[in-house]
C-alpha atoms as a PDB file:
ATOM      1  CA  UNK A   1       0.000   0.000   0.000  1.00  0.00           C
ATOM      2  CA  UNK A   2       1.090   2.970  -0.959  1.00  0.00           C
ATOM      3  CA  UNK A   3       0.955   6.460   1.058  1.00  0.00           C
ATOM      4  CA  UNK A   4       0.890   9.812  -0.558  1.00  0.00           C
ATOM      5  CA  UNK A   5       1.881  11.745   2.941  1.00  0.00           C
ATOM      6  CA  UNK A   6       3.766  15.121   2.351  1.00  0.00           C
ATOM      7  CA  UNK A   7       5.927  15.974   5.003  1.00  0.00           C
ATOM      8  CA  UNK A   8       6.629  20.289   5.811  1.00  0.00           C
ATOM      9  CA  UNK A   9       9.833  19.615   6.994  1.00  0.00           C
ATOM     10  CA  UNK A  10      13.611  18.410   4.620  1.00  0.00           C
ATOM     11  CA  UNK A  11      14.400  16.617   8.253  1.00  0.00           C
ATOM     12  CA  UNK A  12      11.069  14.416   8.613  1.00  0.00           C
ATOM     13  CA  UNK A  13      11.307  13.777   4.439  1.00  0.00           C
ATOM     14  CA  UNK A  14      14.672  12.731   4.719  1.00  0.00           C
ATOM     15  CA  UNK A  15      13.634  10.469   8.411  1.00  0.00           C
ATOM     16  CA  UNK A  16      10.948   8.594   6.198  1.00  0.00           C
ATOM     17  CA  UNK A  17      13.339   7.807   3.399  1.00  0.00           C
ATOM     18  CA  UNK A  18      15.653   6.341   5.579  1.00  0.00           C
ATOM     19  CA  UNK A  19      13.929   3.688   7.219  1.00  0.00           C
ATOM     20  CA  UNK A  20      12.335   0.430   6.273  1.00  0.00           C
ATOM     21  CA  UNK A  21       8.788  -0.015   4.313  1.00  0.00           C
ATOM     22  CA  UNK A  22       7.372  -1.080   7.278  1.00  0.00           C
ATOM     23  CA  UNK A  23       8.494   1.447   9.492  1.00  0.00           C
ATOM     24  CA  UNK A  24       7.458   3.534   6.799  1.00  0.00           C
ATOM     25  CA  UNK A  25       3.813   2.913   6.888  1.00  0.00           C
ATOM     26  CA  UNK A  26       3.733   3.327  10.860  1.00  0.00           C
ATOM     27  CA  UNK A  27       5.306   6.528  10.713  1.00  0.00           C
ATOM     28  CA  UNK A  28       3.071   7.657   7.892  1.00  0.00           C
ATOM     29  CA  UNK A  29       0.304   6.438   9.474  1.00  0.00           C
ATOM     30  CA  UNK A  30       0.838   7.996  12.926  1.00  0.00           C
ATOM     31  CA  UNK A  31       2.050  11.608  10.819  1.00  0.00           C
ATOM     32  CA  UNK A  32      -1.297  11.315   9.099  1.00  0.00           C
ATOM     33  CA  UNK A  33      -3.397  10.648  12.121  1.00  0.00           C
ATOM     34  CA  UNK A  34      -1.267  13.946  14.058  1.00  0.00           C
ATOM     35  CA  UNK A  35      -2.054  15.676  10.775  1.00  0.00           C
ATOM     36  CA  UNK A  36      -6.002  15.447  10.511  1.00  0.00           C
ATOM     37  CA  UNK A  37      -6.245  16.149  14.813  1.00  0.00           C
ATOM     38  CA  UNK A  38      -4.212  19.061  14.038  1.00  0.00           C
ATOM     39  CA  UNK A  39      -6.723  20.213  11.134  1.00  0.00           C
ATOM     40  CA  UNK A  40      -9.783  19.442  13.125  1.00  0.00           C
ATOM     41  CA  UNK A  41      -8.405  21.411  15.638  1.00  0.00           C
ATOM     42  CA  UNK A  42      -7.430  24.460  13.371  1.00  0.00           C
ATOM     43  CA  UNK A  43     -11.220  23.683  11.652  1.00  0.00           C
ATOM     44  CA  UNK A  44     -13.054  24.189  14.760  1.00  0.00           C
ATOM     45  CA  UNK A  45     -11.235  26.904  16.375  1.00  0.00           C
ATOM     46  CA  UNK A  46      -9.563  24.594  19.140  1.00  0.00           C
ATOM     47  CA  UNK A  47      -6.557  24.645  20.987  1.00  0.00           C
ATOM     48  CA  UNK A  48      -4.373  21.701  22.457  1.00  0.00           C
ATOM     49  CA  UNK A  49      -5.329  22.704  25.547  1.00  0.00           C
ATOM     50  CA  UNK A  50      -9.083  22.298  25.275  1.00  0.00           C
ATOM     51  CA  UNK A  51      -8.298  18.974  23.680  1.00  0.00           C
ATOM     52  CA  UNK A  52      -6.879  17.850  26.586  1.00  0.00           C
ATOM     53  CA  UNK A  53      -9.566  19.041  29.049  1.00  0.00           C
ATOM     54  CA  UNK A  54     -12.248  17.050  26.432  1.00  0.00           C
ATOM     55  CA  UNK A  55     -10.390  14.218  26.841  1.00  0.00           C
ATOM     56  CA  UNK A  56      -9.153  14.132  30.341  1.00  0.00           C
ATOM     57  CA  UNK A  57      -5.484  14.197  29.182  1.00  0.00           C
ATOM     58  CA  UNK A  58      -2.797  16.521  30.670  1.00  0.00           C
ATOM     59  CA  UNK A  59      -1.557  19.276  28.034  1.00  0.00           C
ATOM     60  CA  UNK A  60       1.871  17.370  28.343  1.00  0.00           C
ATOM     61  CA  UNK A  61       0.088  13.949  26.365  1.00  0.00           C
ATOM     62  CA  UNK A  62      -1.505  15.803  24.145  1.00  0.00           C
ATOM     63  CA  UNK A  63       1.452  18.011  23.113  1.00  0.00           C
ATOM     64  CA  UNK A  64       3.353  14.669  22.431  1.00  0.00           C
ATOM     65  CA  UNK A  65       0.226  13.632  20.171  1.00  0.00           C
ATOM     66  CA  UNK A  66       1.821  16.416  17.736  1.00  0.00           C
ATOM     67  CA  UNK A  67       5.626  15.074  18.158  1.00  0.00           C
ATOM     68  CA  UNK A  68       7.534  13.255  15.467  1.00  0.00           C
ATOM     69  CA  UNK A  69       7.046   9.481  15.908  1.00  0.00           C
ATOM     70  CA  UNK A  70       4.350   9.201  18.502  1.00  0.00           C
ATOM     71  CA  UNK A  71       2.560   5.800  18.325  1.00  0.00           C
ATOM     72  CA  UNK A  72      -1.529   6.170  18.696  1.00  0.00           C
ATOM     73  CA  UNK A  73      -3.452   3.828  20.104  1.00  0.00           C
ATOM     74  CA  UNK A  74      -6.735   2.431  19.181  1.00  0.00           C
ATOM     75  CA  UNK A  75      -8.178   3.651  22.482  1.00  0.00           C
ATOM     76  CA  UNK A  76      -7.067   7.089  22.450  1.00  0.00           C
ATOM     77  CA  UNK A  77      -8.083   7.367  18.729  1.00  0.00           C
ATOM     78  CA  UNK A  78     -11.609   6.867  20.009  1.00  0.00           C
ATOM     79  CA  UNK A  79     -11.177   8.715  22.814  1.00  0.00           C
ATOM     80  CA  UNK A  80     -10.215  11.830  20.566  1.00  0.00           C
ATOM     81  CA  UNK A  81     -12.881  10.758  17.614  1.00  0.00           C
ATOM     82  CA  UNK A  82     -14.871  11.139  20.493  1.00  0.00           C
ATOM     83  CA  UNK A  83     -14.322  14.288  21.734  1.00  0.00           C
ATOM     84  CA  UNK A  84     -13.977  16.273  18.624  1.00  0.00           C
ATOM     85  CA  UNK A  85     -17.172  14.170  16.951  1.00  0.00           C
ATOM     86  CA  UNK A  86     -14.756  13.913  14.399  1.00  0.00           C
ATOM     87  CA  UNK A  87     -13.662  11.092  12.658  1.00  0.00           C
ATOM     88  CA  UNK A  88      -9.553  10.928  12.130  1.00  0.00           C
ATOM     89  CA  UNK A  89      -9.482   7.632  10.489  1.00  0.00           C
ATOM     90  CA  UNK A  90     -12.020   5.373   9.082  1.00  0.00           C
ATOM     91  CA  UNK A  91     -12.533   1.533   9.223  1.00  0.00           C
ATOM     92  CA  UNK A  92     -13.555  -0.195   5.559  1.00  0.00           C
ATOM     93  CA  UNK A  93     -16.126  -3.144   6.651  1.00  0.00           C
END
């Protein structure tokens, strides 16, 4: 599978080439997941802090949410879905 990600920074384009396919499609998976909170956020007007008071997360966890590499769960996926009543990724059935 293919990803068409597009990273704003030389240093994270130049991280992603550098590692293995698979490690590849984690981190573009996790970048794109950061990517769509961060535009539902910008979409609704939010900040990182209110984030973290809808989801009962200290400003510290959600600021990591943004960080290069962090690793999403399928709980706090929901638990973010959730409080934005947003969805950030989709499951084909």
């Amino acid at each position: 599978m293919s990803t068409n990600i597009k990273y704003h920074s030389s240093i994270l384009e130049e991280a992603a080439a550098s590692i293995s396919p698979q490690e590849r499609a984690v981190f573009d998976l996790n970048f794109g997941i950061s990517e769509r909170i961060y535009q539902i956020l910008q979409e609704k007007g939010m900040s990182k802090r209110e984030l973290a008071r809808l989801t009962g997360k200290k400003e510290s966890e959600v600021s990591r949410w943004f960080m290069f590499g962090h690793n999403f769960t399928c709980k706090t996926i929901a638990i973010i879905q959730q409080a934005l009543g947003e969805s950030i990724i989709e499951v084909v059935k």
